[in-house]
N, C-alpha and C. Protein backbone atom coordinates (compact mmCIF):
# COMPACT_ATOMS: atom_id res chain seq x y z
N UNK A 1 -20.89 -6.24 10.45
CA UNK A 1 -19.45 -6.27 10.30
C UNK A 1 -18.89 -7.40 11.18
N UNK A 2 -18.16 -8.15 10.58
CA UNK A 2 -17.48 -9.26 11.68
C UNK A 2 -16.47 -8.62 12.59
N UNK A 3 -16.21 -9.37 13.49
CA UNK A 3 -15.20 -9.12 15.09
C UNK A 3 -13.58 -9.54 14.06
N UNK A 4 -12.77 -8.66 14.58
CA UNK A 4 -11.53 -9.53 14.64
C UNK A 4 -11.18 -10.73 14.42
N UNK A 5 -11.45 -11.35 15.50
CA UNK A 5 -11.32 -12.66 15.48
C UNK A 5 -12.17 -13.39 14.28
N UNK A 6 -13.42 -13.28 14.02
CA UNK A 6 -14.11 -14.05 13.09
C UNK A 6 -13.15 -13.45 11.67
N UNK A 7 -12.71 -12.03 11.44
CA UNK A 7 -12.40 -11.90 10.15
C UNK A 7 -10.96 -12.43 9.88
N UNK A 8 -9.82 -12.75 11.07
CA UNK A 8 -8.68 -13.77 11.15
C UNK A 8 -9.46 -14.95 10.54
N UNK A 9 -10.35 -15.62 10.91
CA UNK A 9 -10.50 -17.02 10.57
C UNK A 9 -11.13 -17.22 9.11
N UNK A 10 -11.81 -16.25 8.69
CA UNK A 10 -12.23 -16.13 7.78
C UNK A 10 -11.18 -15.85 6.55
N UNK A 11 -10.38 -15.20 6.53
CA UNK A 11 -8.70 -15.46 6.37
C UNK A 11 -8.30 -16.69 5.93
N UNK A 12 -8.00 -17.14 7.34
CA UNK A 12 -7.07 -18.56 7.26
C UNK A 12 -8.20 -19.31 6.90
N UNK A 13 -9.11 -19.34 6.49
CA UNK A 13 -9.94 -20.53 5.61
C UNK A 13 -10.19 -20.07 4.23
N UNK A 14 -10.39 -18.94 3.90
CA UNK A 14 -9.78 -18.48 2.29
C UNK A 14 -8.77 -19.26 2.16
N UNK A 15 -7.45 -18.67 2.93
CA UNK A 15 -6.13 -19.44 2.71
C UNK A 15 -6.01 -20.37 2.32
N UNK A 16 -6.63 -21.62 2.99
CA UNK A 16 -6.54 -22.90 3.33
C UNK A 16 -7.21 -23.82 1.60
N UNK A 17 -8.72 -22.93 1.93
CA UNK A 17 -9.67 -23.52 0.66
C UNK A 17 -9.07 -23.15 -0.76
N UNK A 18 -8.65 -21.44 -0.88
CA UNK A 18 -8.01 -21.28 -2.03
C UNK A 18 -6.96 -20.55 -2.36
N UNK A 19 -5.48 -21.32 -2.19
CA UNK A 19 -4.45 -21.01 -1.84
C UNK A 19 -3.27 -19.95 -3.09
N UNK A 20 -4.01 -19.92 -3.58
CA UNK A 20 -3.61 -19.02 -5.20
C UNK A 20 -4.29 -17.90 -4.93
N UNK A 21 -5.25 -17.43 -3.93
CA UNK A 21 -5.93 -16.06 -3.92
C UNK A 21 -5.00 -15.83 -2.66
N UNK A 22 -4.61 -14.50 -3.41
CA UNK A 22 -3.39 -13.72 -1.96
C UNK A 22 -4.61 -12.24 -1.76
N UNK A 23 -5.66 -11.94 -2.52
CA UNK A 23 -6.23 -10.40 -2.60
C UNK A 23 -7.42 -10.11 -2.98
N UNK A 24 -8.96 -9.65 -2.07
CA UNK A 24 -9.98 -10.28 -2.03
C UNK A 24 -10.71 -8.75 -2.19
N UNK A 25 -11.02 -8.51 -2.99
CA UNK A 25 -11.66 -7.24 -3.01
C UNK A 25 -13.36 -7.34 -3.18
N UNK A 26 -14.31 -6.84 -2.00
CA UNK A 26 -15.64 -6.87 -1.94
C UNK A 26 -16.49 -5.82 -1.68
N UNK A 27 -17.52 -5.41 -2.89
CA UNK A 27 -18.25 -4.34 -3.24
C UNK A 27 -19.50 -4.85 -2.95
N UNK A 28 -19.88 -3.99 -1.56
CA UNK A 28 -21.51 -4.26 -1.56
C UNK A 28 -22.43 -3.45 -1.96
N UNK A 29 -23.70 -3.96 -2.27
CA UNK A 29 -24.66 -3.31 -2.82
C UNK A 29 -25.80 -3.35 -2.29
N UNK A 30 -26.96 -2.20 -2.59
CA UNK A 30 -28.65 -2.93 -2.14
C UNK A 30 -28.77 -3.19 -3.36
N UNK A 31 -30.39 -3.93 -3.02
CA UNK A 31 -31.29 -4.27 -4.48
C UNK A 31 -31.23 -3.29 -5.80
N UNK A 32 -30.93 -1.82 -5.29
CA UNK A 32 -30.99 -1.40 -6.40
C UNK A 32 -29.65 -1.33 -7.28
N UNK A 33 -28.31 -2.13 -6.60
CA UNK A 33 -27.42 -1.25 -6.90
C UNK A 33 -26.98 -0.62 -6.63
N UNK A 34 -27.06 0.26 -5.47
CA UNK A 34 -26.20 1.65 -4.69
C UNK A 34 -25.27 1.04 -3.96
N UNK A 35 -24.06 0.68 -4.02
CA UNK A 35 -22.94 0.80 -3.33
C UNK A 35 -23.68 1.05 -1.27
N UNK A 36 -23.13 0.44 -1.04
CA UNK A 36 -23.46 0.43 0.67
C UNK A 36 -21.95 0.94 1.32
N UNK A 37 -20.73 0.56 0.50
CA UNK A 37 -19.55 1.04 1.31
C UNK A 37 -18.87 0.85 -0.46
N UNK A 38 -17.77 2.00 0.01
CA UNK A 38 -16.88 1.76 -0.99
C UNK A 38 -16.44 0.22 -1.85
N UNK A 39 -15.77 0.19 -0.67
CA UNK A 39 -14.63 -1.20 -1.47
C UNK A 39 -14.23 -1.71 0.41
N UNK A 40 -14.14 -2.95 0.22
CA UNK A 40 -13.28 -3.56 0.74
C UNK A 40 -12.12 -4.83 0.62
N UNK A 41 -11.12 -4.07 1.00
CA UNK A 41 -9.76 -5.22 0.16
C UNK A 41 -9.17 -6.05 1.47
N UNK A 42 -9.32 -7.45 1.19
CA UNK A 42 -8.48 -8.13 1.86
C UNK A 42 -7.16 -8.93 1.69
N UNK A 43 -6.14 -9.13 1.94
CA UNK A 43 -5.17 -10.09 1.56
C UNK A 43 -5.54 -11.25 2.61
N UNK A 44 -5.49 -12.31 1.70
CA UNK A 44 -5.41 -13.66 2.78
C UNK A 44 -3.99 -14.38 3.00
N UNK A 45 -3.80 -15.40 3.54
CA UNK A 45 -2.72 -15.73 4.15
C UNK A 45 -1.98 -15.17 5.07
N UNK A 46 -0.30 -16.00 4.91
CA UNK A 46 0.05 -15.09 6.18
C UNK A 46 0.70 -13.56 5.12
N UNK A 47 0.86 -12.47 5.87
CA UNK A 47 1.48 -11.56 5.57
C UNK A 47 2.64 -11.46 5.85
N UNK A 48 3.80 -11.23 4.91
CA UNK A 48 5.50 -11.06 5.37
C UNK A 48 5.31 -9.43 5.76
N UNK A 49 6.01 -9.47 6.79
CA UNK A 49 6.21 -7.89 7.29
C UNK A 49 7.43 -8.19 8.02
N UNK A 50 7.87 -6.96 7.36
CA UNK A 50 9.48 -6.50 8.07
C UNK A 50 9.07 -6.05 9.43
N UNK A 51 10.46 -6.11 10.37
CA UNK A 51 10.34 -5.70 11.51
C UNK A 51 9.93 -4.15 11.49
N UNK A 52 8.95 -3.54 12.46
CA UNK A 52 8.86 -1.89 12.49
C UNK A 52 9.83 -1.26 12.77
N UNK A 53 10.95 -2.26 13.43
CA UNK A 53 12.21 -0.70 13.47
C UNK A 53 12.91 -0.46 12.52
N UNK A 54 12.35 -1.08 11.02
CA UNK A 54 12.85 -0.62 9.69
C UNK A 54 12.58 0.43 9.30
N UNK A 55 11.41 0.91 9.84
CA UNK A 55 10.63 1.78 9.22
C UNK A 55 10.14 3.45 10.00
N UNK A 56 10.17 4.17 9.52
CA UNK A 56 9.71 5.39 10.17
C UNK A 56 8.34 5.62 9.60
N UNK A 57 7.18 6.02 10.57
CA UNK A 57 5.88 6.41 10.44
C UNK A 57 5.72 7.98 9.84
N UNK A 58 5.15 7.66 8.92
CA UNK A 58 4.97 9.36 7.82
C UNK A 58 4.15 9.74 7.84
N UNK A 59 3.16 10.81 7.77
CA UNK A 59 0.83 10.95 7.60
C UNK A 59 1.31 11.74 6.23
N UNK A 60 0.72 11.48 5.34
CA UNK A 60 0.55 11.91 3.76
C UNK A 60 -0.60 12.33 3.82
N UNK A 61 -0.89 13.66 3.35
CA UNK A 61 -2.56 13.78 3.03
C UNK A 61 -2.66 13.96 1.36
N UNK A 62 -3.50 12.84 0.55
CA UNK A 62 -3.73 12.92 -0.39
C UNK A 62 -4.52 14.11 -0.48
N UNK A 63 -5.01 13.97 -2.00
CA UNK A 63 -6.24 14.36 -3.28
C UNK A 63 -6.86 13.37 -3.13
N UNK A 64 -7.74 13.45 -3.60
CA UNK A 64 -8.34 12.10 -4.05
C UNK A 64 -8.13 11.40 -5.35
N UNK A 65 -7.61 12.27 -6.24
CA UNK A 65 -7.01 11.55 -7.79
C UNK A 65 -5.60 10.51 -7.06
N UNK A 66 -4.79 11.11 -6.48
CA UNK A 66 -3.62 10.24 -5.78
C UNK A 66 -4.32 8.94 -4.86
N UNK A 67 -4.56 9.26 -4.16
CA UNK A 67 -5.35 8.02 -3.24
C UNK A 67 -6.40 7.18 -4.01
N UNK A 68 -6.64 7.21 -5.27
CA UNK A 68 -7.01 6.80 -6.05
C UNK A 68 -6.13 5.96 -6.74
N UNK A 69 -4.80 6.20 -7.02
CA UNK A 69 -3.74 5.78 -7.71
C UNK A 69 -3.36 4.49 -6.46
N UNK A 70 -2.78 5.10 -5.13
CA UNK A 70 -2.40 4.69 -4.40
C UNK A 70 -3.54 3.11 -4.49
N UNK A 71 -4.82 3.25 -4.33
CA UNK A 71 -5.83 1.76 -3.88
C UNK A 71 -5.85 1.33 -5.41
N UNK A 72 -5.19 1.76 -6.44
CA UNK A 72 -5.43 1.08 -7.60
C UNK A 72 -4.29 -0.03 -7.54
N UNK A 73 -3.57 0.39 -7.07
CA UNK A 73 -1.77 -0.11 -6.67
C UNK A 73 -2.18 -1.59 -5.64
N UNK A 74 -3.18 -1.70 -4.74
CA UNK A 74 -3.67 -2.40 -3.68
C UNK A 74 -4.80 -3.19 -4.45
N UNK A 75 -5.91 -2.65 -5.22
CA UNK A 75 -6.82 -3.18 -5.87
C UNK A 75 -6.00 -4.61 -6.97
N UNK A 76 -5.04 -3.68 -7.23
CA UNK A 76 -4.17 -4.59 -8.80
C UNK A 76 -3.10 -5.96 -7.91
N UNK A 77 -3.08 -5.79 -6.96
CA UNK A 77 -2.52 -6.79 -5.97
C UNK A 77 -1.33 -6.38 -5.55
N UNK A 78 -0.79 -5.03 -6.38
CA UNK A 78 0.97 -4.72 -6.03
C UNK A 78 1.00 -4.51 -4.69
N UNK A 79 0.09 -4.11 -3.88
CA UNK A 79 0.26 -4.14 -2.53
C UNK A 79 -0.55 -3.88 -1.79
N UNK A 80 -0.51 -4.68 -0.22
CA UNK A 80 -1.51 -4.84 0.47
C UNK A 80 -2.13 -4.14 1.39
N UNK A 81 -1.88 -2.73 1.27
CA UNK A 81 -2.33 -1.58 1.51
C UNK A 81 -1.87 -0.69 1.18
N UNK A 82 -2.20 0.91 1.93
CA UNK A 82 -1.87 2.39 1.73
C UNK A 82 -0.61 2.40 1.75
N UNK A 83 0.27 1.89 2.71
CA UNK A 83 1.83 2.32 2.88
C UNK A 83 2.59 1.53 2.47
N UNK A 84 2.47 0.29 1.99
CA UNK A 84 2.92 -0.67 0.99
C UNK A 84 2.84 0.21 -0.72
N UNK A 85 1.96 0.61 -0.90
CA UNK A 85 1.74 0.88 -2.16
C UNK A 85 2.50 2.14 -2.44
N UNK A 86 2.33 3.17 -1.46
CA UNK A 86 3.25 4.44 -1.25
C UNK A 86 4.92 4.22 -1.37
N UNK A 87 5.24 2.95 -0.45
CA UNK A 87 6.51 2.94 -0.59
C UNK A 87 7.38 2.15 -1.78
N UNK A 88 5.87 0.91 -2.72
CA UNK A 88 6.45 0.83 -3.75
C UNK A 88 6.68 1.71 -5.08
N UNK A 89 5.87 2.79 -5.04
CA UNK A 89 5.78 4.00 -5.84
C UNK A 89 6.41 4.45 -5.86
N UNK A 90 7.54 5.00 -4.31
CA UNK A 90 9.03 5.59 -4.10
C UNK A 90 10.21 4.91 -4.66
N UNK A 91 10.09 3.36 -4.28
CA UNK A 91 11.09 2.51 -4.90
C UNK A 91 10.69 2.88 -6.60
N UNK A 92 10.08 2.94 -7.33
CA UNK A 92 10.16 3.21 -8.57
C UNK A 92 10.69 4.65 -8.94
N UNK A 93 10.69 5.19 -8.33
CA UNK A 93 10.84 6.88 -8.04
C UNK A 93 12.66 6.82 -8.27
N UNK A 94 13.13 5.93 -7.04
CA UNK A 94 14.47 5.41 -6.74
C UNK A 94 15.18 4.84 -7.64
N UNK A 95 14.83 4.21 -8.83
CA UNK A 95 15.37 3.36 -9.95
C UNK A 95 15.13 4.54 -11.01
N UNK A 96 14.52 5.65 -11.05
CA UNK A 96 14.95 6.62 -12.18
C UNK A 96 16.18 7.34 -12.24
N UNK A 97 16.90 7.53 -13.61
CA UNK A 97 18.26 8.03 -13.66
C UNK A 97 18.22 9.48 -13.04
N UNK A 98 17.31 10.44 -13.18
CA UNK A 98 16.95 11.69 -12.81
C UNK A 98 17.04 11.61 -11.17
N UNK A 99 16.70 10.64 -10.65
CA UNK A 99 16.71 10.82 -9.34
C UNK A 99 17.95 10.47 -8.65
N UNK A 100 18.70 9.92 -9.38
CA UNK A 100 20.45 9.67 -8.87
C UNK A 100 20.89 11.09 -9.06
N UNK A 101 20.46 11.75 -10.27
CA UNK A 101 21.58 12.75 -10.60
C UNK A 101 20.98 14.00 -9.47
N UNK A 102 19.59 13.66 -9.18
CA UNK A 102 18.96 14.59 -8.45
C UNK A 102 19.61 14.37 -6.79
N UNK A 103 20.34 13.03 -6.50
CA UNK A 103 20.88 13.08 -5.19
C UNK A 103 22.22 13.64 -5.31
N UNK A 104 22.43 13.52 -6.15
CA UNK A 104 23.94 14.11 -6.57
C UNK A 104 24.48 15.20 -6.35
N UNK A 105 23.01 16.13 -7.00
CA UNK A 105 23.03 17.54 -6.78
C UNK A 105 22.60 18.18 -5.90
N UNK A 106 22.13 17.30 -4.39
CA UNK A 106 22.04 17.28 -3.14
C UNK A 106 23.25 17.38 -2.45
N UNK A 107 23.81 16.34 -2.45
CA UNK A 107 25.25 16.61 -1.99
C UNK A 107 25.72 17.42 -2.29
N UNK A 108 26.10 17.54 -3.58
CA UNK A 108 26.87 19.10 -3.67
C UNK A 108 25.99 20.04 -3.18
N UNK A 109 25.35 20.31 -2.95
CA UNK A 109 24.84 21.68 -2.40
C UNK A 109 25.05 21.23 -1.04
N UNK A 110 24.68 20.20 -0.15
CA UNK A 110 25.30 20.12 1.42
C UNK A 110 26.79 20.09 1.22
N UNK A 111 27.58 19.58 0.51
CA UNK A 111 29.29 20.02 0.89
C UNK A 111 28.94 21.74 0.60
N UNK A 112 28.55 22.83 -0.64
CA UNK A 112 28.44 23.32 -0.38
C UNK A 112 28.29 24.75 0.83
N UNK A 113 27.46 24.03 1.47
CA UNK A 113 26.83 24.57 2.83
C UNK A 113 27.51 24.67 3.80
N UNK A 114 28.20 23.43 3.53
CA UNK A 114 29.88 23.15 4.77
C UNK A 114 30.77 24.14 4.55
N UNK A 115 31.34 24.39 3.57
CA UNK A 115 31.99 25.55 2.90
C UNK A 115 31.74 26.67 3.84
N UNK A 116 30.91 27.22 4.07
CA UNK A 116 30.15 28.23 4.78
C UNK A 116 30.72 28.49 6.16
């Protein structure tokens, strides 16, 4: 397994050599074929990341059919990991009409509650 540092540079020379690959996915094998590790996915270049005080830290415990979905989301390039892919799944979640009317009927039940 490479150090840190060697797998940064290894990175920025993907980057450099082939600048159209943003997402590097590598399946090892023995001679016969047996898988040695799952999968490993890399993005090269630099990465845009929002500042962390955008964000609040969540622990999700999948299935494995979901976390399946989730690295297919990362595999397909939509995003460059677990919580990237989670939170673009929500943003789609967010653009359904059902889910406006479903905040809707949130509120009214908290004015509701006020009532009380």
């Amino acid at each position: 397994m490479l150090s840190p540092p060697a797998m940064k540079q290894f990175r920025q020379e993907l980057a450099q050599r082939l600048p159209e690959v943003r997402l590097i996915q590598i399946k090892l094998e023995d001679a016969s074929g047996e898988p040695l590790m799952d999968r490993f996915t890399m993005r090269t270049g630099a990465e845009p990341r929002p500042a962390d005080g955008d964000f609040t830290p969540v622990m999700a415990r999948l299935r494995p059919a979901e976390l399946e979905i989730v690295d297919t989301l990362i595999s397909a390039g939509i995003a460059a990991n677990r919580a990237e892919a989670i939170r673009w799944a929500l943003a789609r979640i967010s653009e359904r009409p059902a889910y406006a009317r479903l905040r809707e009927h949130t509120r009214d039940i908290d004015r509701l509650k006020s009532e009380f």
